[in-house]
Protein backbone atom coordinates (compact mmCIF):
# COMPACT_ATOMS: atom_id res chain seq x y z
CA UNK A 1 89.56 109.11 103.85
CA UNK A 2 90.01 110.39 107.44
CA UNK A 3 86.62 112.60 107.36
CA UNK A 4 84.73 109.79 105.86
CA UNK A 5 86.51 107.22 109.14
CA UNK A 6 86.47 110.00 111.61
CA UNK A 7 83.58 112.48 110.47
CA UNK A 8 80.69 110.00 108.96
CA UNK A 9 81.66 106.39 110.59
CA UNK A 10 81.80 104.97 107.15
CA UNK A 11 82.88 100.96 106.77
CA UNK A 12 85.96 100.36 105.37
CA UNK A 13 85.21 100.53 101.56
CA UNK A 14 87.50 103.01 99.71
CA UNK A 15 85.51 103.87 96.51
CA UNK A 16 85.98 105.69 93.56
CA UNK A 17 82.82 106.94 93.54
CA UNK A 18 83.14 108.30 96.71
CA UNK A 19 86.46 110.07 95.96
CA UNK A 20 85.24 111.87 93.16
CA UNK A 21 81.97 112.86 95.49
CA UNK A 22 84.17 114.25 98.17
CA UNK A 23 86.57 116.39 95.12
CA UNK A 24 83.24 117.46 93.49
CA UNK A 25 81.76 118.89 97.24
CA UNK A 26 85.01 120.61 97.21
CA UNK A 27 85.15 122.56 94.09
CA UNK A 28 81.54 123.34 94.03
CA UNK A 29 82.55 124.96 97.53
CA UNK A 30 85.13 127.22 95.97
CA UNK A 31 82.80 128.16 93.12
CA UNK A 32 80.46 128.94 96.09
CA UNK A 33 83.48 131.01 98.00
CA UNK A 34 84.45 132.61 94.96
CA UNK A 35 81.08 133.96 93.48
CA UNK A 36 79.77 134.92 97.22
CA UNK A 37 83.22 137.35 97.43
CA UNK A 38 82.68 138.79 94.09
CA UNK A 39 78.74 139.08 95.05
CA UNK A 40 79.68 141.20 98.76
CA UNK A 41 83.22 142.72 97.46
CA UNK A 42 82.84 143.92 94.17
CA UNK A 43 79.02 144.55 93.48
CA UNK A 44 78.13 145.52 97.13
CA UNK A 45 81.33 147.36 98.27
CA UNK A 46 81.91 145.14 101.43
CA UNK A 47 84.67 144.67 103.74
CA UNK A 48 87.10 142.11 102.23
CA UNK A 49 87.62 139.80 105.64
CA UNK A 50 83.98 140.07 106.40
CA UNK A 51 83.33 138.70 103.20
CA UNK A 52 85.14 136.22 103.41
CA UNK A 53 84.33 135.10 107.34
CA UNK A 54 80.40 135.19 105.82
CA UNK A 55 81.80 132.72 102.87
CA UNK A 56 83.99 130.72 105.43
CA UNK A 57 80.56 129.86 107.50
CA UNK A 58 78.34 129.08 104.90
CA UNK A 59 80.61 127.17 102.79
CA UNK A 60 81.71 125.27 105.66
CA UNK A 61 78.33 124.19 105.93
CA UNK A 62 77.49 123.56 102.74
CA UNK A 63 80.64 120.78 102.49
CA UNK A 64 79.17 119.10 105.69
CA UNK A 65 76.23 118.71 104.61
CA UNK A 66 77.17 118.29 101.09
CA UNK A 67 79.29 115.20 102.67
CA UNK A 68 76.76 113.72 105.20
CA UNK A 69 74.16 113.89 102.21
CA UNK A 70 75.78 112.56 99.14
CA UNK A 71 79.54 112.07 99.60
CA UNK A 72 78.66 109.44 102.74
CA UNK A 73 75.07 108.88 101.82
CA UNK A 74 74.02 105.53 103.58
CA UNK A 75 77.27 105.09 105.19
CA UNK A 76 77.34 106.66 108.24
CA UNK A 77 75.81 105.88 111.48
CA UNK A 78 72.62 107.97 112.29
């Protein structure tokens, strides 16, 4: 509720719809996370915490995007 206030300007509607958005953004990002650390670590023998700092960025901008796109679609100020 605070990144949708804070983040995206949204009005004050609190919707369902818009909960189960924000949850969905969020476990499609650990699917993300979790297949891209499998992908560098175990099939291409990377470093563990460089792995994970290249999952950390792109995730990261995959849920803010994910969130201004279709989470907050419409209801933020451009």
């Amino acid at each position: 509720m605070l990144n949708s206030k804070w983040t995206f300007k949204t009005s004050d509607k609190t919707q369902i719809k818009a909960i189960l958005k924000f949850v969905m953004v969020y476990v499609l990002n650990l699917a993300i996370n979790s297949l891209l650390l499998i992908i560098l670590v175990d099939y291409f023998g990377g470093n563990k915490i460089l792995s994970q700092l290249l999952a950390l960025v792109l995730t990261t901008a995959f849920s803010f995007y994910g969130h201004k796109y279709w989470t907050f679609k419409g209801d933020y100020d451009k």
